[in-house]
N, C-alpha and C. Protein backbone atom coordinates (compact mmCIF):
# COMPACT_ATOMS: atom_id res chain seq x y z
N UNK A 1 111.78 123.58 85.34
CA UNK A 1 111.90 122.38 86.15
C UNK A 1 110.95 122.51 87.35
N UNK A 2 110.39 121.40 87.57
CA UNK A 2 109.25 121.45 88.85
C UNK A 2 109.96 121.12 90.02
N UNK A 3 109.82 122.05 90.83
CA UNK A 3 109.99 121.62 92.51
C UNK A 3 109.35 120.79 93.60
N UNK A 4 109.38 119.80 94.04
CA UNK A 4 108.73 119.51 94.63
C UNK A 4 108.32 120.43 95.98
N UNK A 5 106.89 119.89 96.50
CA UNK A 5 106.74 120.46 98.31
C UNK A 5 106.99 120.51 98.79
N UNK A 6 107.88 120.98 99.90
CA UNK A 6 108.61 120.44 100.84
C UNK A 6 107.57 119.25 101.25
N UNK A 7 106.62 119.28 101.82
CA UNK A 7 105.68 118.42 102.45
C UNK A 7 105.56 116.84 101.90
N UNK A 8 106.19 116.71 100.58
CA UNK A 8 106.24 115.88 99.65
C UNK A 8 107.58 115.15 100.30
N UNK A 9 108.74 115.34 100.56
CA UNK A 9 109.57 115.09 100.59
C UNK A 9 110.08 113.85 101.50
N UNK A 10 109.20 113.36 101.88
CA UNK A 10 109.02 112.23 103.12
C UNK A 10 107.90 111.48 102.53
N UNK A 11 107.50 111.58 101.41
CA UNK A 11 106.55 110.86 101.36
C UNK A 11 106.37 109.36 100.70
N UNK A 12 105.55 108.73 101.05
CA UNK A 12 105.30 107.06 101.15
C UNK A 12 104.45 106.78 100.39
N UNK A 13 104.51 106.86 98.81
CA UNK A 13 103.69 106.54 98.10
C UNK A 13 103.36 105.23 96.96
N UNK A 14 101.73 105.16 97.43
CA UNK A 14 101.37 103.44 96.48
C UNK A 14 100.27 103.64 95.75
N UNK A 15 100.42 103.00 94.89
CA UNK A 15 99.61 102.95 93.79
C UNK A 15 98.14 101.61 94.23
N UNK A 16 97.28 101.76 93.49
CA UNK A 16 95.74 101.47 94.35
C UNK A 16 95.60 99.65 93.77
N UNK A 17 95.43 98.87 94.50
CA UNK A 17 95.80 97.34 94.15
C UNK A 17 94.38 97.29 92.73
N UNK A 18 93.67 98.56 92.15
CA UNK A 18 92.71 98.05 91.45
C UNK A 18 93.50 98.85 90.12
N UNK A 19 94.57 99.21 90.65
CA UNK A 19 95.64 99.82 89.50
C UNK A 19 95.28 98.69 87.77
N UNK A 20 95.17 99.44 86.92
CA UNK A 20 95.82 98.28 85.62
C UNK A 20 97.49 98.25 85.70
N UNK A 21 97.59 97.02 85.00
CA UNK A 21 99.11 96.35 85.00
C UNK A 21 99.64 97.37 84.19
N UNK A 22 99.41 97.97 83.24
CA UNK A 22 100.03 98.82 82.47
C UNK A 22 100.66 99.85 83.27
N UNK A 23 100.05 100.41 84.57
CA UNK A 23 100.70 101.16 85.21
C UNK A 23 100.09 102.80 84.71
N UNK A 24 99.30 103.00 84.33
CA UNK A 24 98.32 104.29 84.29
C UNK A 24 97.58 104.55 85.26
N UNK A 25 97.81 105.10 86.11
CA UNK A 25 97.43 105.21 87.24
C UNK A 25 97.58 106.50 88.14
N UNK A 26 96.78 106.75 89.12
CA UNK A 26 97.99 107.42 90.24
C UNK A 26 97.95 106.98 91.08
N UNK A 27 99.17 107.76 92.12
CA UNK A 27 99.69 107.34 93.63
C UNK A 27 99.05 107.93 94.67
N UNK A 28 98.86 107.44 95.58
CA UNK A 28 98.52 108.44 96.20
C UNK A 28 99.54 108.04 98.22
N UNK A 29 99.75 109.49 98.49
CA UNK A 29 100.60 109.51 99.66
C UNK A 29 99.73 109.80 100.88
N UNK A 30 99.76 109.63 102.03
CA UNK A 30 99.32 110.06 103.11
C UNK A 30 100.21 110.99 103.63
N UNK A 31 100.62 112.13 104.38
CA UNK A 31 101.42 113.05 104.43
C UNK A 31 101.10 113.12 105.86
N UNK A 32 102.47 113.10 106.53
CA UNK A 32 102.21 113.50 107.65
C UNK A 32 101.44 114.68 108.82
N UNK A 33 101.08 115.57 108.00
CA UNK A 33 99.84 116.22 108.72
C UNK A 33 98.04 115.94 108.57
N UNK A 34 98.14 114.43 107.79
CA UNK A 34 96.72 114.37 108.07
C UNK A 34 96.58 114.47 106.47
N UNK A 35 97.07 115.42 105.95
CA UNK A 35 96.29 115.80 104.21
C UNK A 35 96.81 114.45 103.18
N UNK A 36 96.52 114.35 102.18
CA UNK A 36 97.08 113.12 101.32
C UNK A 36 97.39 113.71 99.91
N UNK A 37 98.32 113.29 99.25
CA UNK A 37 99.11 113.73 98.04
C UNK A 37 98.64 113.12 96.92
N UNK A 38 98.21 113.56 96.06
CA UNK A 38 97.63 112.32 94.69
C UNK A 38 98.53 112.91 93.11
N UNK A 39 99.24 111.74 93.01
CA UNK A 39 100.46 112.31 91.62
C UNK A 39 100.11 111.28 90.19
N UNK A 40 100.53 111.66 89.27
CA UNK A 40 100.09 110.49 88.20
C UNK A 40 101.40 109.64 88.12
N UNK A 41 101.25 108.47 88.06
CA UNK A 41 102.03 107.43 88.18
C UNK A 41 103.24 107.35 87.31
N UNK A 42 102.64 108.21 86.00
CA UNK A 42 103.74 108.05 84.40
C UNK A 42 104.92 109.09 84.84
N UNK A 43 104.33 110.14 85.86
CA UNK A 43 105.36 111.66 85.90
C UNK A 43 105.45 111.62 87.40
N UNK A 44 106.54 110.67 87.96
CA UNK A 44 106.39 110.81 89.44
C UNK A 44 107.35 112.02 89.61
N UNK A 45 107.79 112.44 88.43
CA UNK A 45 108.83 113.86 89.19
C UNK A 45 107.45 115.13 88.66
N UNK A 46 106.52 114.85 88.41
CA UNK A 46 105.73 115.78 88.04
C UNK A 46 104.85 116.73 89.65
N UNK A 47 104.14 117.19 88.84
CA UNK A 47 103.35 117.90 90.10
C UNK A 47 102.41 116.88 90.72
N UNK A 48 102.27 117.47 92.20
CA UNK A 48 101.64 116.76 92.85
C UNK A 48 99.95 117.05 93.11
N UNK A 49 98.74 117.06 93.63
CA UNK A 49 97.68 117.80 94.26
C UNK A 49 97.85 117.25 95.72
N UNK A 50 97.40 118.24 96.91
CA UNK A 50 97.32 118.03 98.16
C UNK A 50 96.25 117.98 98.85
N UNK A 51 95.47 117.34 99.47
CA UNK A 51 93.81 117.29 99.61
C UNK A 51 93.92 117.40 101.06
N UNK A 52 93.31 118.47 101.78
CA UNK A 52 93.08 118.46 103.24
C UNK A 52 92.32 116.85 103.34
N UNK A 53 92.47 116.63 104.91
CA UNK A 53 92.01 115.07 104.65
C UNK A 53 90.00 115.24 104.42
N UNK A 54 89.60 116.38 105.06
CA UNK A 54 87.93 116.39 104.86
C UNK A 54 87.94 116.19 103.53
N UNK A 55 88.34 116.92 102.57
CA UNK A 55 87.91 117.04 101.05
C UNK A 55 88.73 115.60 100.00
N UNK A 56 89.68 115.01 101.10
CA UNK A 56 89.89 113.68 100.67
C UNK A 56 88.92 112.70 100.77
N UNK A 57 88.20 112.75 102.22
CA UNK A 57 87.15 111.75 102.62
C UNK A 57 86.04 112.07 101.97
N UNK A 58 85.90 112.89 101.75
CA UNK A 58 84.67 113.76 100.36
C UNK A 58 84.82 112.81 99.04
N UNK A 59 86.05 113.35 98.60
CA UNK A 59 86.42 112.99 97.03
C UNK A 59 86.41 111.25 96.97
N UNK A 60 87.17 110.34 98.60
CA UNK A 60 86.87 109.02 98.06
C UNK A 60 86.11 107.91 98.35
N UNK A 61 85.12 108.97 99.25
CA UNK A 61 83.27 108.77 99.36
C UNK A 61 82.85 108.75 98.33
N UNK A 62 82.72 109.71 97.63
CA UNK A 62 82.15 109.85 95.86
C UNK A 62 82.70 109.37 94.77
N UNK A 63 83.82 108.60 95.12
CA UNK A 63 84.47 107.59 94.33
C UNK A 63 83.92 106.03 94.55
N UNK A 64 83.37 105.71 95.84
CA UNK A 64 82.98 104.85 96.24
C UNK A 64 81.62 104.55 95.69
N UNK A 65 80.72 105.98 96.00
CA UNK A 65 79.25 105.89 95.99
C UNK A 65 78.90 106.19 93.88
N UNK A 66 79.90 106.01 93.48
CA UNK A 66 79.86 106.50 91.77
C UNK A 66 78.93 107.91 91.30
N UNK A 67 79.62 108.69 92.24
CA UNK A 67 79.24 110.07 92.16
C UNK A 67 79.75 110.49 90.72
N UNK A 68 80.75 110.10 90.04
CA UNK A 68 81.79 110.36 88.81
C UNK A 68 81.22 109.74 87.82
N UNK A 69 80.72 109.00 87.82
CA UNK A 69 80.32 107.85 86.56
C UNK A 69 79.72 108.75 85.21
């Protein structure tokens, strides 16, 4: 059984308005120290990833600029 973070445990999470309706997706949380939480939408009791916020503003810079494509 997976545990959540403690850090998780307060958290306020939404899914991205360019989401598909089907709901495949992930969430993503802002966490109160600044870092942000990104979970897959199908397994919200699943594991989470935690992104210091630099390597967040990294990752959704290069999401922006189609660094991924």
């Amino acid at each position: 059984m997976h545990t959540p973070h403690p850090r998780l445990a307060h958290a306020t999470w939404r899914t991205s308005t360019y989401s598909a309706s089907s709901g495949d997706c992930v969430e993503v949380a802002e966490l109160t120290d600044g870092c942000w939480a990104v979970r897959d939408s199908k397994d919200r009791t699943g594991p989470a990833l935690i992104f210091a916020s630099s390597a967040w503003a990294a990752l959704t810079t290069g999401v922006r600029d189609g660094e991924f494509h």
